[in-house]
C-alpha atoms as a PDB file:
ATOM      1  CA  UNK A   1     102.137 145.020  26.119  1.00  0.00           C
ATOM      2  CA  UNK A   2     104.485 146.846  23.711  1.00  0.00           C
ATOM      3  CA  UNK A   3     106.881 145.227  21.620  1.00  0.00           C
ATOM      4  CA  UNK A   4     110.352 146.157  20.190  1.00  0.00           C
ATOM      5  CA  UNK A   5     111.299 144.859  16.972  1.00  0.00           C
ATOM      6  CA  UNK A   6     114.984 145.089  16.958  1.00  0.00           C
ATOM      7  CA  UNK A   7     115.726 145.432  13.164  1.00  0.00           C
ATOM      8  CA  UNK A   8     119.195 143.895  11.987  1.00  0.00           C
ATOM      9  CA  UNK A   9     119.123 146.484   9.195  1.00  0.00           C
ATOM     10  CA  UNK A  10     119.378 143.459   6.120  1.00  0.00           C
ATOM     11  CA  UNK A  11     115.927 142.236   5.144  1.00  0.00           C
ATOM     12  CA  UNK A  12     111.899 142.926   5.662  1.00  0.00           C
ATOM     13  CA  UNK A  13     110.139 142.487   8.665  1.00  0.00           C
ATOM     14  CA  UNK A  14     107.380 144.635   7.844  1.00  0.00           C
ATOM     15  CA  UNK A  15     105.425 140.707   7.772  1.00  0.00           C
ATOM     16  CA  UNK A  16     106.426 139.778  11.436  1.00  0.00           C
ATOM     17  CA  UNK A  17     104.998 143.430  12.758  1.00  0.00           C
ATOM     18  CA  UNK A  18     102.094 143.105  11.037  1.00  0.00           C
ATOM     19  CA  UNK A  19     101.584 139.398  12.748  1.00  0.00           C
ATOM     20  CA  UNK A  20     101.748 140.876  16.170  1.00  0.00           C
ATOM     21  CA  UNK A  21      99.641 143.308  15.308  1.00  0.00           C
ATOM     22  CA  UNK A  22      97.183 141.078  14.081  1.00  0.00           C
ATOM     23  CA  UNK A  23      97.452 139.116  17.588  1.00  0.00           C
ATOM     24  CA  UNK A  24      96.692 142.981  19.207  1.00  0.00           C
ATOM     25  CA  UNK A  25     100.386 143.787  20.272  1.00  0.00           C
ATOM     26  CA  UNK A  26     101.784 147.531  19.434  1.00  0.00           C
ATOM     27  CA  UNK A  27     104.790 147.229  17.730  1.00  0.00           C
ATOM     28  CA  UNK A  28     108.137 149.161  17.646  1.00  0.00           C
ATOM     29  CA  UNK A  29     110.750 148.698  15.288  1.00  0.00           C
ATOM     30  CA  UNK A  30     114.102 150.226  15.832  1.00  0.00           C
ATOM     31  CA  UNK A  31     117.641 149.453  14.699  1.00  0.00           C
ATOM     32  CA  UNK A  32     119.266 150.835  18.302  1.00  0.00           C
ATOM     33  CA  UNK A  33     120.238 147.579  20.104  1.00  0.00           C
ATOM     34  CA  UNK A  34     120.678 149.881  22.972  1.00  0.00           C
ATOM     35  CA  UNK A  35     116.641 149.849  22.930  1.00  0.00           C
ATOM     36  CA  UNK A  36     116.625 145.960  23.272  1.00  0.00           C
ATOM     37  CA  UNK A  37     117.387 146.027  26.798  1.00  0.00           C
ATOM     38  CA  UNK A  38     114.865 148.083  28.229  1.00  0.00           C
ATOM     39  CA  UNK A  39     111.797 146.409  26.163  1.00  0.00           C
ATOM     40  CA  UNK A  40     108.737 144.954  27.705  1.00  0.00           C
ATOM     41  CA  UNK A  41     108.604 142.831  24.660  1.00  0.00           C
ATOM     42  CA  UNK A  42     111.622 141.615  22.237  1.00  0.00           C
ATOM     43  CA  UNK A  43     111.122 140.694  19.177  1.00  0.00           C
ATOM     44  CA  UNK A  44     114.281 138.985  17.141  1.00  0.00           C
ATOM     45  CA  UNK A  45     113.305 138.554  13.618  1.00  0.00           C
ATOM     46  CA  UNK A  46     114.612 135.981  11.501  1.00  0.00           C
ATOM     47  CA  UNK A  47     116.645 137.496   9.007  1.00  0.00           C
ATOM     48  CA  UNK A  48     120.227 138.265   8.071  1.00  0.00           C
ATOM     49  CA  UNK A  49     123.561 136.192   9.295  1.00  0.00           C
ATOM     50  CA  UNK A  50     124.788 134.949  12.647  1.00  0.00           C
ATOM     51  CA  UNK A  51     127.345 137.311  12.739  1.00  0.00           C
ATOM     52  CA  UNK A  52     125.147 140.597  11.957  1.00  0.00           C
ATOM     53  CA  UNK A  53     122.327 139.813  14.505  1.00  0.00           C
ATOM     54  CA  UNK A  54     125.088 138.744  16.859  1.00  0.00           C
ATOM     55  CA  UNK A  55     126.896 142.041  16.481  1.00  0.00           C
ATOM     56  CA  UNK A  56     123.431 143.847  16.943  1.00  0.00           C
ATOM     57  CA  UNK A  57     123.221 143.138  20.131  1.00  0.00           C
ATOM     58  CA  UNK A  58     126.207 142.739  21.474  1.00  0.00           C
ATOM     59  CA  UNK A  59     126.577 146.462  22.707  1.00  0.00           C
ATOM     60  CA  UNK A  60     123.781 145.435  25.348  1.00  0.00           C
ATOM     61  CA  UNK A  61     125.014 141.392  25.597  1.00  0.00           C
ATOM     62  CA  UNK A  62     125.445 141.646  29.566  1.00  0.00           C
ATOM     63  CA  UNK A  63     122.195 143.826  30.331  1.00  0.00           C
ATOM     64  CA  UNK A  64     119.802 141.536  27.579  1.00  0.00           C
ATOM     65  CA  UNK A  65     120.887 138.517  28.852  1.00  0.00           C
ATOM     66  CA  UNK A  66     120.387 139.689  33.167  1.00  0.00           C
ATOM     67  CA  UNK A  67     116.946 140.828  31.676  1.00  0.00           C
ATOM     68  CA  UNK A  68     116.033 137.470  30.079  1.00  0.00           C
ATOM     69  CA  UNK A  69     117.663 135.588  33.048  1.00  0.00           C
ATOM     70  CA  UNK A  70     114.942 137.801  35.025  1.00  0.00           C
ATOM     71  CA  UNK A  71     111.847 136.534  32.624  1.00  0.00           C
ATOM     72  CA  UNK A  72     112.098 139.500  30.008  1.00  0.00           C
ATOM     73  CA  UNK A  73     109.499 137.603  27.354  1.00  0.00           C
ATOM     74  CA  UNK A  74     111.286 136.968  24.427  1.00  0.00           C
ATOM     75  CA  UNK A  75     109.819 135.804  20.501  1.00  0.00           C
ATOM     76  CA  UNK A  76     112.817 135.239  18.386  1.00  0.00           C
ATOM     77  CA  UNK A  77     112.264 133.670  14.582  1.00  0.00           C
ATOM     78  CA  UNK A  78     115.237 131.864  12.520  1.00  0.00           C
ATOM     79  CA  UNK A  79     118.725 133.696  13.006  1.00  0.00           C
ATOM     80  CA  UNK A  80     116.661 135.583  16.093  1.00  0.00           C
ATOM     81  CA  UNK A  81     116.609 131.998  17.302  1.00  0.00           C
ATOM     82  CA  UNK A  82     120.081 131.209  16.652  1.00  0.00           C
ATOM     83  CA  UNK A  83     121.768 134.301  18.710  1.00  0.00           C
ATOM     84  CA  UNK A  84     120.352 132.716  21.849  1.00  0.00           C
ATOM     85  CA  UNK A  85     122.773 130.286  21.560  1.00  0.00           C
ATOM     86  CA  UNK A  86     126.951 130.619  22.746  1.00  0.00           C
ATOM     87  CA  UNK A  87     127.630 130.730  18.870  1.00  0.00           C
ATOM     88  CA  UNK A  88     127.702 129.532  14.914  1.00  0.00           C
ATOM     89  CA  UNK A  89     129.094 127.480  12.251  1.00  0.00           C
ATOM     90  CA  UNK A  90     127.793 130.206  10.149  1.00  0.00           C
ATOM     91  CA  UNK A  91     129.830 133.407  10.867  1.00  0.00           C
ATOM     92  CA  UNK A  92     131.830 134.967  13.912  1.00  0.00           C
ATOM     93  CA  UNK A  93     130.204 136.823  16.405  1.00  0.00           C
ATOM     94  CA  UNK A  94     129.414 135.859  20.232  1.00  0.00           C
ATOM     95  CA  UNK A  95     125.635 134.793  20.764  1.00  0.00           C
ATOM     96  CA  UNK A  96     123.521 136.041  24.032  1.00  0.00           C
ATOM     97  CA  UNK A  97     124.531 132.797  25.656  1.00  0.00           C
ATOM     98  CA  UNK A  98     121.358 132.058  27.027  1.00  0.00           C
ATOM     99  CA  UNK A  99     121.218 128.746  25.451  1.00  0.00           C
ATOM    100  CA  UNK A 100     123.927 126.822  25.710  1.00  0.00           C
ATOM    101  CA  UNK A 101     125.984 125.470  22.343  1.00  0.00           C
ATOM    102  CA  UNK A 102     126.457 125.798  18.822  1.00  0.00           C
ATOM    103  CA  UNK A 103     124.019 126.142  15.780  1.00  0.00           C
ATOM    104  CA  UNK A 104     125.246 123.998  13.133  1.00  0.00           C
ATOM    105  CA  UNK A 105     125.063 123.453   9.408  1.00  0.00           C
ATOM    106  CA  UNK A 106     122.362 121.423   8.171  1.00  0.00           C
ATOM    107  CA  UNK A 107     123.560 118.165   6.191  1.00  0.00           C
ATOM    108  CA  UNK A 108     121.965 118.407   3.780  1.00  0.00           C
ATOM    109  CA  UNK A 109     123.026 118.619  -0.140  1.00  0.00           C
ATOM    110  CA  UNK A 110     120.450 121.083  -0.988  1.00  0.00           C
ATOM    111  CA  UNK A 111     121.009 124.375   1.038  1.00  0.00           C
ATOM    112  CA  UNK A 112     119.378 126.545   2.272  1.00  0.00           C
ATOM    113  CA  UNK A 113     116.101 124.690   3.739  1.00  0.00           C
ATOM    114  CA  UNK A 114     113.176 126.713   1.670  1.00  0.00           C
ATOM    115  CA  UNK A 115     109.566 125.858   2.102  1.00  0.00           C
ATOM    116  CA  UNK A 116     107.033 124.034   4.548  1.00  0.00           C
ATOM    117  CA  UNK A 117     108.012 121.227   6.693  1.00  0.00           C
ATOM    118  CA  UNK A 118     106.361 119.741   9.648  1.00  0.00           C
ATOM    119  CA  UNK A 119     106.815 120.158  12.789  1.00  0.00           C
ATOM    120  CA  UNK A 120     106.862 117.876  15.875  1.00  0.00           C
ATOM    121  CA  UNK A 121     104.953 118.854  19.201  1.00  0.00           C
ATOM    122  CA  UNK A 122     103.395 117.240  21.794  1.00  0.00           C
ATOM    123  CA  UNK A 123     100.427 119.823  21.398  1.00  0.00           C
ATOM    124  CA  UNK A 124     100.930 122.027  24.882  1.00  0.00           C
ATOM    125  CA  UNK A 125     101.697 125.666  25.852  1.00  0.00           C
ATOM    126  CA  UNK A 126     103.102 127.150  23.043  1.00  0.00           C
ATOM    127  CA  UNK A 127     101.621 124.617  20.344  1.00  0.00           C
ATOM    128  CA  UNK A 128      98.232 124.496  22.371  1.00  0.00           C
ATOM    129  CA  UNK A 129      95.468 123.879  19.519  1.00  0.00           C
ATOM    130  CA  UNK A 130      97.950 123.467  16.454  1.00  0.00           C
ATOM    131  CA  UNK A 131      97.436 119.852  14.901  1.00  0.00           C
ATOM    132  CA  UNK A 132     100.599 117.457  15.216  1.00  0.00           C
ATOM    133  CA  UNK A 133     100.715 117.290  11.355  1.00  0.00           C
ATOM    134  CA  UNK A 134     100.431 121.063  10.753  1.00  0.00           C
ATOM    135  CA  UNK A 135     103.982 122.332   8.605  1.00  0.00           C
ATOM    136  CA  UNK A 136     105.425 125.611   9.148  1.00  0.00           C
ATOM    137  CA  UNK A 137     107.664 127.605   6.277  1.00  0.00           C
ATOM    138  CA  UNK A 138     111.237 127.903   6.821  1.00  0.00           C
ATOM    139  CA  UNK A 139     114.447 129.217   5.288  1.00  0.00           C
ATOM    140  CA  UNK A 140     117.927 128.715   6.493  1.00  0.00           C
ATOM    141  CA  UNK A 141     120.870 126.672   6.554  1.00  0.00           C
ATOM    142  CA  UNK A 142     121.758 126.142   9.948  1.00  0.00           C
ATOM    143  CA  UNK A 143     120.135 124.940  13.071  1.00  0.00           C
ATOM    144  CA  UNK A 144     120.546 123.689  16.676  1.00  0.00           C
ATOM    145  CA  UNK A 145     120.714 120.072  17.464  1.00  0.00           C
ATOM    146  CA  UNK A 146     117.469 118.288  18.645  1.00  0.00           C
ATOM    147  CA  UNK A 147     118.996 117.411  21.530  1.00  0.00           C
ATOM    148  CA  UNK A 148     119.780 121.292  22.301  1.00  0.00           C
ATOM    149  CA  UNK A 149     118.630 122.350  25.740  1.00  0.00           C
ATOM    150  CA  UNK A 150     114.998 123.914  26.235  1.00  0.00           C
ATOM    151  CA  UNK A 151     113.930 122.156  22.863  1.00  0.00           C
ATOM    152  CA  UNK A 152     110.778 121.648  22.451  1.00  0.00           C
ATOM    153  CA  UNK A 153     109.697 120.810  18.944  1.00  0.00           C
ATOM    154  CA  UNK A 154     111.584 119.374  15.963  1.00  0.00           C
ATOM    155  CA  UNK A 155     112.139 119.128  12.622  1.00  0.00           C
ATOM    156  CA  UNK A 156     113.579 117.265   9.890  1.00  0.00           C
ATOM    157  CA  UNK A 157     116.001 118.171   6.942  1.00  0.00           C
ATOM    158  CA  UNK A 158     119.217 116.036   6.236  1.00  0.00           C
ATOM    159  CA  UNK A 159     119.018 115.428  10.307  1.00  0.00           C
ATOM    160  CA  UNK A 160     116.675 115.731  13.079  1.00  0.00           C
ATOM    161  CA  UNK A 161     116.606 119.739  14.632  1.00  0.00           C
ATOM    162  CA  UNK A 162     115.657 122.138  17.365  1.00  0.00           C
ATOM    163  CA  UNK A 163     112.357 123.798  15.190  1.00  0.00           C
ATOM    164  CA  UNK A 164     111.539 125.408  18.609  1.00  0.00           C
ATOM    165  CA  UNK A 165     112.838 126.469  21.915  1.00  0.00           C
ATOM    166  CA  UNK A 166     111.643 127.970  25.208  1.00  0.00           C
ATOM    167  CA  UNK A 167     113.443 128.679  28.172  1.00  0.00           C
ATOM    168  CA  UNK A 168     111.471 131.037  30.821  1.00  0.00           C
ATOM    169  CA  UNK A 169     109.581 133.838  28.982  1.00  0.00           C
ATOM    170  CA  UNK A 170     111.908 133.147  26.209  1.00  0.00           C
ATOM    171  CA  UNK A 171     110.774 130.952  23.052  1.00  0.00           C
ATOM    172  CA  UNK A 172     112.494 130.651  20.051  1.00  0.00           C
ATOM    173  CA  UNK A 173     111.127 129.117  16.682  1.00  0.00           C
ATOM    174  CA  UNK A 174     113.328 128.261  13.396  1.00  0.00           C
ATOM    175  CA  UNK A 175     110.422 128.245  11.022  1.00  0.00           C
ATOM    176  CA  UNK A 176     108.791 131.830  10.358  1.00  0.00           C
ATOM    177  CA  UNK A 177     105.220 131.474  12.108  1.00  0.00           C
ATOM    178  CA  UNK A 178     104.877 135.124  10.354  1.00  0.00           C
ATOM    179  CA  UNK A 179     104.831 133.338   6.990  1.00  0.00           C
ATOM    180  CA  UNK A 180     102.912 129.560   7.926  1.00  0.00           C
ATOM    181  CA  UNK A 181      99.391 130.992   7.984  1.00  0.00           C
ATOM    182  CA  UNK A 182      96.805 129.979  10.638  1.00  0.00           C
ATOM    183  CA  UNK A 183      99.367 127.932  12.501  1.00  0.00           C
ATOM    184  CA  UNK A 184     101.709 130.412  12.848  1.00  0.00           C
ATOM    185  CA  UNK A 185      99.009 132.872  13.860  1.00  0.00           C
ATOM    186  CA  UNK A 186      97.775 130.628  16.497  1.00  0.00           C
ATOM    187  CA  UNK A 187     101.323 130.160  17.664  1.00  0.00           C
ATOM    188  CA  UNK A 188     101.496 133.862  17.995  1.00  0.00           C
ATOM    189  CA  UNK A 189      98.159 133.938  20.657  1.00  0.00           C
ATOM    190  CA  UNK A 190      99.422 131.297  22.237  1.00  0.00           C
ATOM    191  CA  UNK A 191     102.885 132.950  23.110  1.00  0.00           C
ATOM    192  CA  UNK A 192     100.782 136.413  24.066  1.00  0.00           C
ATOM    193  CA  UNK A 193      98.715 134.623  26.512  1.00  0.00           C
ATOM    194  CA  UNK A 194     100.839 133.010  27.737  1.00  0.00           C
ATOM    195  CA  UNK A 195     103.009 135.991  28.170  1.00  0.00           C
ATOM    196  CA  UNK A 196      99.868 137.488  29.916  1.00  0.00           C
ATOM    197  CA  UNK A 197      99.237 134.803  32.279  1.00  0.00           C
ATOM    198  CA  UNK A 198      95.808 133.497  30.555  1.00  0.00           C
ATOM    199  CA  UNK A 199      96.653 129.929  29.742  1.00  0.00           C
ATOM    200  CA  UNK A 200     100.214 127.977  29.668  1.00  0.00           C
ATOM    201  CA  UNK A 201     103.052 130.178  30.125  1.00  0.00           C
ATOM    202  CA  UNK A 202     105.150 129.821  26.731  1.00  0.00           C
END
């Protein structure tokens, strides 16, 4: 399966196409949201603001979001994450919508979140074979609420949060698997096959 890397144009991802490489997936990166809609794969990096992501795709909102309704497989990392939602505290922009709600500011006196944190999992389908007390790395400032639809792990900082998402083919992670080593990697696989129909579906 080929990816698409849709590139918000304000940071490096040369570290999250090397990952999927790594796991054996051919990688495109291209800054043409037009692209996003016709990929077998999407990729949505975690970097940059609400706002720029948001307006990234918005050219293709109606045709991205019929796709993912359809089981398009989606990875999306950090603001990637975020844009799945209706919309942010952070900036202005309109989200994809295909989660519902708002990502919020963390409460939290130190901002933004930097460095490892753990993660809680109940150890299946897209955390298959990652230990319970394994951290990941993250960096933002904003996050769903735990109690946000589709969640499926959480984390901690100021408040309980969303630290990972799936709906469908669709999974969304606020850490940076990219960046949290073996556990990350693993996490990685585990979306692949599951993507591939050899093991839990994601």
């Amino acid at each position: 399966m080929r990816a698409t890397l849709l590139d918000y144009g304000v940071g490096n991802i040369h570290s999250l196409k090397k990952a999927f490489e790594r796991a054996g997936t051919e990688v495109e990166v291209t800054q043409d949201g037009s692209r996003a809609g016709g990929a077998e794969l999407l990729l949505l990096p975690g970097v940059g603001a609400f706002g720029k992501a948001a307006g990234c795709v918005g050219p293709v909102r109606s045709e991205l979001r019929r796709r993912m309704d359809e089981g398009l497989p989606v990875f999306a990392i950090c603001v990637g994450m975020q844009i799945l939602y209706e919309a942010s505290e952070e900036s202005s922009g309109e989200g994809l919508g295909f989660l519902p709600g708002v990502v919020r500011r963390l409460d939290h006196a130190r901002l933004p979140h930097v460095g490892w944190n753990q993660v809680r999992h109940e150890g299946e389908g897209l955390f298959r074979g990652i230990p319970a007390t394994a951290s990941f790395y993250f960096v933002h400032s904003y996050a769903p609420s735990p109690c946000a639809a589709a969640t499926v792990a959480t984390s901690e900082y100021g408040r309980p949060f969303a630290a990972a998402v799936r709906k469908g083919n669709a999974v969304g992670v606020q850490f940076h698997p990219e960046k949290s080593g073996e556990s990350g990697a693993r996490l990685i696989r585990n979306f692949l096959e599951g993507i591939a129909g050899s093991g839990d579906r994601p």
